[in-house]
Protein backbone atom coordinates (compact mmCIF):
# COMPACT_ATOMS: atom_id res chain seq x y z
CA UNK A 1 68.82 91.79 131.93
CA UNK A 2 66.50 89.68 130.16
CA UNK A 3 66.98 86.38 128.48
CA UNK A 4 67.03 87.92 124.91
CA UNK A 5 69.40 90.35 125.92
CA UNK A 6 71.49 87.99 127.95
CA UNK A 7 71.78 85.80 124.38
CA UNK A 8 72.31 88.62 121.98
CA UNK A 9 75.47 89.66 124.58
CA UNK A 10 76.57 86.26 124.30
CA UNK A 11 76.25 85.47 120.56
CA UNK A 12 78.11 89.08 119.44
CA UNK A 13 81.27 87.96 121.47
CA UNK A 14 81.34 85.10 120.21
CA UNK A 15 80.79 86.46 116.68
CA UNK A 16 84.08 89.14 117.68
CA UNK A 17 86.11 86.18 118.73
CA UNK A 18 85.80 84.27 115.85
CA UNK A 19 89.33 83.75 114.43
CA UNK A 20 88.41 83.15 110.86
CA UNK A 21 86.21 82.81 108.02
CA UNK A 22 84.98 79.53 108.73
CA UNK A 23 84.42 79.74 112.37
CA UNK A 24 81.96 82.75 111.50
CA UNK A 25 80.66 80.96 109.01
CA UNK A 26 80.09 78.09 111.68
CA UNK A 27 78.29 80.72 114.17
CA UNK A 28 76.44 82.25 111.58
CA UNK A 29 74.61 78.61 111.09
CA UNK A 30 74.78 78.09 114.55
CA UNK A 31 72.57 81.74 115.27
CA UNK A 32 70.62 82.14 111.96
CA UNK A 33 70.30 79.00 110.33
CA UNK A 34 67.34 76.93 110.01
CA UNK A 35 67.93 75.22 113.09
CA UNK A 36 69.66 78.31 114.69
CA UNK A 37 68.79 79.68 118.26
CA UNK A 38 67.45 82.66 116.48
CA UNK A 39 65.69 81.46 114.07
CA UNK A 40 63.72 79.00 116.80
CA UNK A 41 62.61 83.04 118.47
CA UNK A 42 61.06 84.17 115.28
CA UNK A 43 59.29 80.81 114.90
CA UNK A 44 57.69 81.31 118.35
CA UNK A 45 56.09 84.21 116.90
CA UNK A 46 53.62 82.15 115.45
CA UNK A 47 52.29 80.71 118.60
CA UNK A 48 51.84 83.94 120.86
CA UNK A 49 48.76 86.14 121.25
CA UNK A 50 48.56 89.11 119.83
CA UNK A 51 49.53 90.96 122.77
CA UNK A 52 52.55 88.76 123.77
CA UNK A 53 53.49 89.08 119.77
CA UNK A 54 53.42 93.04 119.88
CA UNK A 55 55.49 93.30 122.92
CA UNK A 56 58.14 90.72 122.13
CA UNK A 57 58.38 90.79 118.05
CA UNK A 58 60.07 94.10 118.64
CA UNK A 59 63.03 92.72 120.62
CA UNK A 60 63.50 89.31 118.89
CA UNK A 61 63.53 91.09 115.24
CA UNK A 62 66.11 93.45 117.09
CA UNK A 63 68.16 90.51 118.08
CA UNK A 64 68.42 89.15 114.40
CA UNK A 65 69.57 92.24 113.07
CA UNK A 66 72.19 93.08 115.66
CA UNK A 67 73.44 89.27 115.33
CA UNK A 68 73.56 89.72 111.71
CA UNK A 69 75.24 93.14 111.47
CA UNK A 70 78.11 91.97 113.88
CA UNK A 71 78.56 88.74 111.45
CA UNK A 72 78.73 91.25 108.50
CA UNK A 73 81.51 93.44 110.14
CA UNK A 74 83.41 90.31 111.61
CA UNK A 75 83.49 88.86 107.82
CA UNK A 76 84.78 92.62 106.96
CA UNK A 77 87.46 92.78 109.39
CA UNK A 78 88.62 89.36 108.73
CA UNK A 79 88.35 89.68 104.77
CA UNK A 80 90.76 93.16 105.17
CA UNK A 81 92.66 91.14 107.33
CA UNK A 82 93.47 88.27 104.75
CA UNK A 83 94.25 90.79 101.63
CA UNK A 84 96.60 92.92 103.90
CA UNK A 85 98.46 89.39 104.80
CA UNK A 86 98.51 88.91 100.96
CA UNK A 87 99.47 92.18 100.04
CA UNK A 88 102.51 91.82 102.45
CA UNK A 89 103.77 88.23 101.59
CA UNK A 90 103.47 89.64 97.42
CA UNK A 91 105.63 92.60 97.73
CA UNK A 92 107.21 94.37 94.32
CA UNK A 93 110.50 95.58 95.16
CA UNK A 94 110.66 98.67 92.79
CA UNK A 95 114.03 100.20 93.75
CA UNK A 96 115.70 96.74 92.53
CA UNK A 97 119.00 97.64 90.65
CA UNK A 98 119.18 98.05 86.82
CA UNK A 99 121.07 96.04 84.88
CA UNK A 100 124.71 96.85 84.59
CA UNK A 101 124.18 97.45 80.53
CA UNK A 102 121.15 98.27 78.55
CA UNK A 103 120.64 95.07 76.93
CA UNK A 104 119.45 95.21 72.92
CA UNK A 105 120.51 97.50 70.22
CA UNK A 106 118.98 99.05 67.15
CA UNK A 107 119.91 97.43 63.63
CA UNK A 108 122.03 99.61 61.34
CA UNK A 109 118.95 99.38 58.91
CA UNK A 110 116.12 100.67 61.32
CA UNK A 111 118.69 103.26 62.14
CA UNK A 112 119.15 104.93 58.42
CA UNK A 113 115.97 104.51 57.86
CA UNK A 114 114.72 106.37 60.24
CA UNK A 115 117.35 108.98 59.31
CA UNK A 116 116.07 109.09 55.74
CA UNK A 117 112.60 109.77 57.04
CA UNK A 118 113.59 112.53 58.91
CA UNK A 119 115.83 114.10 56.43
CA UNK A 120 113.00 113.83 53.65
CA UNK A 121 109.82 114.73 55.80
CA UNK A 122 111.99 117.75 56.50
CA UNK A 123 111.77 118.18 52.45
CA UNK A 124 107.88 117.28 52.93
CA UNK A 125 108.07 113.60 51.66
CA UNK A 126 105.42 111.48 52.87
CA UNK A 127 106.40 107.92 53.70
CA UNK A 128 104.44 105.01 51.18
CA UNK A 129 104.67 101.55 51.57
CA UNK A 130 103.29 98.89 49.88
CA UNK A 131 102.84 94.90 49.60
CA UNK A 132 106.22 92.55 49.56
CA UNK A 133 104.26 90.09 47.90
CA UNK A 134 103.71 92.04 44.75
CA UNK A 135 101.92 91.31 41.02
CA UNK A 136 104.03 91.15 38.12
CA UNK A 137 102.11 94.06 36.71
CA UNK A 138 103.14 96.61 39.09
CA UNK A 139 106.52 95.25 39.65
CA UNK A 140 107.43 95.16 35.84
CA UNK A 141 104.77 95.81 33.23
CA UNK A 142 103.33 99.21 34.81
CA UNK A 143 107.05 100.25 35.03
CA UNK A 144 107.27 100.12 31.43
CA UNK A 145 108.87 96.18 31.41
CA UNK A 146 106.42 94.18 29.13
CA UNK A 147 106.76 90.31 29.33
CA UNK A 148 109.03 90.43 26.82
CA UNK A 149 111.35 93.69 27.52
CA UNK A 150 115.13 92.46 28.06
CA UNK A 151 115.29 94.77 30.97
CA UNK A 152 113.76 91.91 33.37
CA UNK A 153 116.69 89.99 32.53
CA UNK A 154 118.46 92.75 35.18
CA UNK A 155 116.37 91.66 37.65
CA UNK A 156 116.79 87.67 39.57
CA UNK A 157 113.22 86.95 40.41
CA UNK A 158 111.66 84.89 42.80
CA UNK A 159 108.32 83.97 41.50
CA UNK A 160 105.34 81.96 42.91
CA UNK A 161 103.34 79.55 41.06
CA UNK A 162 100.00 81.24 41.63
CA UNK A 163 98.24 83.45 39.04
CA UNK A 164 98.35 87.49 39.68
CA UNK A 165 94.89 88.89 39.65
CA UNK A 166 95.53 90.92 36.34
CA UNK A 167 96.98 87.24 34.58
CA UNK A 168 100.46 87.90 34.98
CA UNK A 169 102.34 85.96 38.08
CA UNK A 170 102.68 86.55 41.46
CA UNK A 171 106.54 87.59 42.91
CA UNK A 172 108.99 88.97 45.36
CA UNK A 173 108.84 92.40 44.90
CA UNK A 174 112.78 93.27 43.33
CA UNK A 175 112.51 97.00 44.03
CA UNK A 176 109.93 99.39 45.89
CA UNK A 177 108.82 100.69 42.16
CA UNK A 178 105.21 99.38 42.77
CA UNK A 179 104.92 101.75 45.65
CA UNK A 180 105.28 104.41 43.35
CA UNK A 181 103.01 103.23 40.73
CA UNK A 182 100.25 102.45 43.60
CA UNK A 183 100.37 105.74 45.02
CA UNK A 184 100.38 107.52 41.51
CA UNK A 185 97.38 105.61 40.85
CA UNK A 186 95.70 105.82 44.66
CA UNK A 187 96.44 109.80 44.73
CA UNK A 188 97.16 111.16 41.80
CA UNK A 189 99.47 114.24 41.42
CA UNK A 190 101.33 116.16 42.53
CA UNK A 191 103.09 113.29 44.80
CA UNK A 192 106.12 114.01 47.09
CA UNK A 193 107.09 110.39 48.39
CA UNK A 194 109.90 107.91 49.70
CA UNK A 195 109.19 104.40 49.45
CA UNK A 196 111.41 102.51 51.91
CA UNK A 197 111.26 98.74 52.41
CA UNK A 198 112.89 95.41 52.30
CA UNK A 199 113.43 93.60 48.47
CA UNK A 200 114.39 90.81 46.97
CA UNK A 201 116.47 89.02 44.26
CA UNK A 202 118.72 85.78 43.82
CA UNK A 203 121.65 86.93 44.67
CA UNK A 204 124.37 86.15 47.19
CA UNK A 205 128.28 87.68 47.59
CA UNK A 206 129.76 90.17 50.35
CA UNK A 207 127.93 93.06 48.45
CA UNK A 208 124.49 91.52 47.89
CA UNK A 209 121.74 89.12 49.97
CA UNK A 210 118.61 87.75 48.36
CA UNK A 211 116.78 89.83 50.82
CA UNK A 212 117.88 93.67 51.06
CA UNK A 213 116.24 97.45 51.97
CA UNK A 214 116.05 100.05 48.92
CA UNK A 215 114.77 103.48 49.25
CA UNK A 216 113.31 105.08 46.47
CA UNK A 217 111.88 108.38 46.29
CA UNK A 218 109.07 109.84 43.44
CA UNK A 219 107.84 113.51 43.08
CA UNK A 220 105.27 114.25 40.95
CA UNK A 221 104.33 117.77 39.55
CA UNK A 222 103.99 120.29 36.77
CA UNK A 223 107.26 121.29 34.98
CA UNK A 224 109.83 119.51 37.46
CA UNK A 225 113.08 119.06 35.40
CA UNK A 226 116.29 117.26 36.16
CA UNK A 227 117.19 120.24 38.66
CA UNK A 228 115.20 119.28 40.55
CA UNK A 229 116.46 115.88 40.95
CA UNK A 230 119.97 116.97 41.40
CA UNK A 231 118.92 119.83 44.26
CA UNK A 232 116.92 116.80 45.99
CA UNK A 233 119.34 114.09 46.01
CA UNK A 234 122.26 116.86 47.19
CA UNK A 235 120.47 118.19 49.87
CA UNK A 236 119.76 114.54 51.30
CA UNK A 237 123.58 113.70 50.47
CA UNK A 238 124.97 116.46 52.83
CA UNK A 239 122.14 116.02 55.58
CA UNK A 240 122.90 112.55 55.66
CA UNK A 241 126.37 112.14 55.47
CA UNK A 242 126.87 115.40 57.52
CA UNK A 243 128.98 117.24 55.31
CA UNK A 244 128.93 120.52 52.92
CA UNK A 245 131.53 119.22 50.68
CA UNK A 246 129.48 116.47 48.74
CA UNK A 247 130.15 116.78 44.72
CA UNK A 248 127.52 115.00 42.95
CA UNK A 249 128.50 113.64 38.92
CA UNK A 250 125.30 112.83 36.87
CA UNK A 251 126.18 110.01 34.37
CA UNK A 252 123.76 109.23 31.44
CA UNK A 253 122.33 105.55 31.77
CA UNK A 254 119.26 103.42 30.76
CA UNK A 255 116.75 102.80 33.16
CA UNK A 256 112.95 101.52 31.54
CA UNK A 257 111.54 103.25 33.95
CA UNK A 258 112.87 107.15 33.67
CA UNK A 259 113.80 109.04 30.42
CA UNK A 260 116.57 110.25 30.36
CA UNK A 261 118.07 107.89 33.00
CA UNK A 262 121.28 109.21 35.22
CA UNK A 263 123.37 107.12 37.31
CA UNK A 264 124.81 109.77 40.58
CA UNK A 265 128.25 109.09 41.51
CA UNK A 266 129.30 110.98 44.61
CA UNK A 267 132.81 112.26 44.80
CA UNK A 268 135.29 110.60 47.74
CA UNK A 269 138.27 110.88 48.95
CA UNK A 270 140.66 107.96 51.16
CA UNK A 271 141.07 108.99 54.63
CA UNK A 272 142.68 106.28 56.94
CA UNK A 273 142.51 103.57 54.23
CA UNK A 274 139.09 103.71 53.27
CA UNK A 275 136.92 105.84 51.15
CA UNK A 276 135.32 108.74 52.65
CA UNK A 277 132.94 110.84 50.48
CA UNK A 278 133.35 114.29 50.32
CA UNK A 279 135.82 115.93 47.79
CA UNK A 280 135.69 117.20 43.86
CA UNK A 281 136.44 113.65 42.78
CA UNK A 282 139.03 114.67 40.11
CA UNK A 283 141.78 115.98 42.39
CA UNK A 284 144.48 113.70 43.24
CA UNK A 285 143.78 110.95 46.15
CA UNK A 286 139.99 111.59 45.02
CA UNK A 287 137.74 109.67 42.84
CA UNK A 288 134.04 108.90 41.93
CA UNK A 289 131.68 106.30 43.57
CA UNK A 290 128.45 105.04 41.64
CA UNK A 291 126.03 105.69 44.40
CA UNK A 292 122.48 105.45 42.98
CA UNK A 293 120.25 105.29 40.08
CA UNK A 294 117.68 108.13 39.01
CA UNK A 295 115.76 109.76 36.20
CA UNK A 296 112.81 111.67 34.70
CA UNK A 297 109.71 109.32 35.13
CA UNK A 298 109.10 107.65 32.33
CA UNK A 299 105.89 109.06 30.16
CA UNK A 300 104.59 105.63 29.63
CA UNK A 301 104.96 104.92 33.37
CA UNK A 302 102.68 108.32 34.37
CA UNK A 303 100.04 107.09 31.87
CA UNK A 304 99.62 103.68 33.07
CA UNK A 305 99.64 105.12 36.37
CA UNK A 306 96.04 106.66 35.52
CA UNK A 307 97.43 110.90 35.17
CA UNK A 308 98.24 112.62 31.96
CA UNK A 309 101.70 112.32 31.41
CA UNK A 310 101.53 116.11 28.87
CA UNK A 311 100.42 117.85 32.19
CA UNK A 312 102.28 115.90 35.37
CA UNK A 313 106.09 115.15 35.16
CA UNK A 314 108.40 113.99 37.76
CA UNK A 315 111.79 112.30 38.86
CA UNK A 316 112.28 109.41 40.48
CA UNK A 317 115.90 107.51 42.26
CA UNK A 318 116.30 104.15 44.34
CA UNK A 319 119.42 103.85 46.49
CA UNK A 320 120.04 100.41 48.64
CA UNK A 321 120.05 100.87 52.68
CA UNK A 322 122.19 98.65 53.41
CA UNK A 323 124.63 100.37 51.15
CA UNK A 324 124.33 103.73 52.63
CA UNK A 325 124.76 102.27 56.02
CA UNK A 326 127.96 100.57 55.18
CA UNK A 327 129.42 103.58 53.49
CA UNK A 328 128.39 106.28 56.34
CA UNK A 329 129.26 103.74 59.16
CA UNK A 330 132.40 101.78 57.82
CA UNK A 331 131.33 98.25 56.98
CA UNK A 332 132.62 95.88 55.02
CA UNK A 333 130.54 92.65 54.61
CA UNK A 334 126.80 93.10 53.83
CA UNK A 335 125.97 89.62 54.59
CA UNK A 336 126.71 90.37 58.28
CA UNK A 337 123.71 92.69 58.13
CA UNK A 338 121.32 89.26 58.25
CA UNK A 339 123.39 86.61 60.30
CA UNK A 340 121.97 87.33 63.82
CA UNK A 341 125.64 87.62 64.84
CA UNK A 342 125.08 88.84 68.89
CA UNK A 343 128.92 90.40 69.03
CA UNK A 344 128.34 92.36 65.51
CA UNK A 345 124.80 93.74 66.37
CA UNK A 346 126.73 95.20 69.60
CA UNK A 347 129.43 96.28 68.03
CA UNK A 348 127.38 98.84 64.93
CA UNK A 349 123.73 98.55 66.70
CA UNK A 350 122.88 101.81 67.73
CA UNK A 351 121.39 102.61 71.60
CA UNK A 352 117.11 103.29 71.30
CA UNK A 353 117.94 106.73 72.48
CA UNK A 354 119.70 107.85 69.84
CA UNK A 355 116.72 108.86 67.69
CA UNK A 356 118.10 111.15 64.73
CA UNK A 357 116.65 114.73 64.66
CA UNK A 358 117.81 117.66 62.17
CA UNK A 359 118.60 120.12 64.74
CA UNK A 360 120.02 117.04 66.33
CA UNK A 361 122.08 115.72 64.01
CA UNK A 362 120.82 112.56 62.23
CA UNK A 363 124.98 110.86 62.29
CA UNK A 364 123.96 108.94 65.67
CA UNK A 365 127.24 107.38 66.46
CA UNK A 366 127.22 103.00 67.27
C-alpha cells in the first residue's frame, strides 16, 4: 500500500471515530486546512514535472475528495444524531387526561342571539350591524326625532363632546335604529333585516343597565301591511319560546319612528310561581305581558332614508335580549347579566356545543 493510501486509511477512521461536532470540525482543519496534511499534497503539485504531476495528481485529488466526503457524512450522522436526542428529551404527551369539566360557558346573550339568527335567517333575514359610536343624525333626526322633538326626552343619552360629521353630536347609540336607516340607505328596497347589538342609555335598576342588547328587525317592500308584522313577530314568538300556544295582543302606541305604532303584549300564564307565556291572556290565572314595541315605518323615515316612501312600505319592532333571555330562561336580576359573577355564568351559561338549530330545537337548556 502506498503512502497516500496508507494516510487516506488513516484520516477516514479517524474522521468515523470522531465523537462530535467539534472534534470533526478539529480533523477537518487538521486534513484540509491551510496548514492541513492534505492541503501540503496538492501544494507539491506545483513543484513536480509534468510526468510525476500526471501520475500522482490523480491520486492526491482522490484523497481530498474521499477525506472530504467521509467529513460530510460524519457531520450527517452526528447532526441526525443530536435532533433525535432532542426530539426524545422534548416529548408531547398527547394521550394526557382531559380535564374533569369543560371549563368556560357561553353567555345567556351570545346564546339568544344566536337563536334569533337562526330563527329569522330561517324567515330569510339577513343579519346588519352597524357602528356603536353613532351620529346624532342617524340615531334621532333620520328616525324622524328633530333636535327639538320631545320624543328624545324618552331616550337617556350619553353624548360626546366632539362634532358629528353632518353638525349634529356624536353619541352612544340608544337603540339599533341607525342600522336600519344605514342599510335602507346602503341597499335600498326591498330589505329583510335584524339588527342585533349592544345599546346604551343612563339607566341603572334590576330591570335596566346603561349598557344592554336590543334586536330590532326592518322589512322593506311593496304593499306590506300590519299582517305582516303580526305573522312575523308570531312565528318568531312560538319558534323561540317553543310553543304553539303563544296569543299575541296588538296595543295602539306612539312611536316617532312607525305610523301607526303597536306595542305586542304576549299572553302568560303562572306556572310554579312565575310567569310562563303561553295562554289566551284573559282566562283566569292568565294575563298580558308588554313584550315589545313595533309599527309601520314611518313615511318620513323611508324618505330620508333615500327610497320613495308612495312605492316602498314596511314594518319595523325592537325587543331587548336580555329581556327575552330572562323570560325564556327564568331570571330575575338583569344586572347579573354584566357582573362577571364566575358561580352565575356557570349556573345559566350554556355548554359551546349546544349550538341552536330549527330541526334541532333552538331552547338549548343551561
Amino acid at each position: 500500500m502506498s503512502e497516500l493510501d496508507t494516510l487516506g486509511s488513516a484520516a477516514i477512521a479517524r474522521i468515523e471515530a470522531a465523537e462530535d461536532l467539534s472534534a470533526l470540525e478539529a480533523l477537518r482543519v487538521e486534513f484540509l486546512g491551510k496548514q492541513g496534511s492534505v492541503s501540503a499534497l496538492l501544494k507539491t503539485l506545483g513543484q513536480m514535472s509534468p510526468e510525476e504531476r500526471q501520475s500522482e495528481g490523480p491520486k492526491i485529488h482522490a484523497l481530498r475528495e474521499a477525506v472530504t466526503g467521509a467529513l460530510a457524512a460524519r457531520k450527517e450522522a452526528l447532526e441526525s444524531a443530536a435532533l433525535e436526542a432532542q426530539l426524545a428529551s422534548e416529548t408531547l404527551d398527547l394521550s394526557l387526561p382531559a380535564p374533569e369539566a369543560p371549563r368556560g360557558s357561553v353567555h345567556p346573550v351570545s346564546q339568544v342571539m344566536d337563536e334569533l339568527a337562526e330563527i329569522f335567517a330561517d324567515m330569510g333575514f339577513a343579519v346588519a350591524t352597524g357602528p356603536e359610536i353613532e351620529d346624532d343624525w342617524y340615531n334621532f333626526t333620520a328616525l324622524n326625532m328633530p333636535e327639538s322633538h320631545p320624543a328624545r326626552a324618552m331616550h337617556d343619552t350619553f353624548y360626546f363632546p366632539d362634532t358629528a360629521p353632518k353638525g349634529g353630536k356624536t353619541l352612544l347609540r340608544t337603540h339599533t335604529s341607525p342600522v336600519q336607516v344605514r342599510t335602507m340607505m346602503a341597499d335600498g328596497g326591498p330589505l329583510r333585516i335584524i339588527a342585533p347589538g349592544r345599546v346604551y342609555r343612563s339607566d341603572s335598576d334590576a330591570t335596566h343597565t346603561p349598557m344592554f342588547h336590543q334586536v330590532e328587525g326592518l322589512v322593506i317592500d311593496r304593499d306590506i301591511h300590519l299582517g305582516h308584522l303580526k305573522w312575523t313577530l308570531e312565528t318568531f314568538l312560538k319558534a323561540f319560546f317553543e310553543r304553539d300556544d303563544i296569543v299575541l295582543r296588538l296595543r295602539p302606541s306612539y312611536f316617532p319612528f312607525t305610523e301607526p305604532s303597536v306595542e305586542v303584549d304576549v299572553g302568560f300564564a303562572i306556572e310554579a310561581g312565575r310567569r310562563v307565556l303561553g295562554g289566551s291572556g284573559d282566562a283566569p290565572g292568565h294575563g298580558w305581558m308588554e313584550l315589545l314595541g313595533s309599527g309601520m315605518v314611518n313615511r318620513r323615515v323611508i324618505e330620508m332614508s333615500g327610497l320613495e316612501p308612495d312605492e316602498w312600505q314596511g314594518f319595523a319592532f325592537g325587543v331587548g335580549v336580555d329581556r327575552l333571555a330572562m323570560l325564556k330562561y327564568g331570571m330575575d336580576d338583569l344586572r347579573a347579566f354584566f357582573d362577571g359573577d364566575v358561580r352565575w355564568l356557570r349556573h345559566y351559561g350554556f355548554s359551546a356545543f349546544d349550538q341552536p338549530t330549527l330541526s334541532g330545537g333552538v331552547g338549548a337548556r343551561p
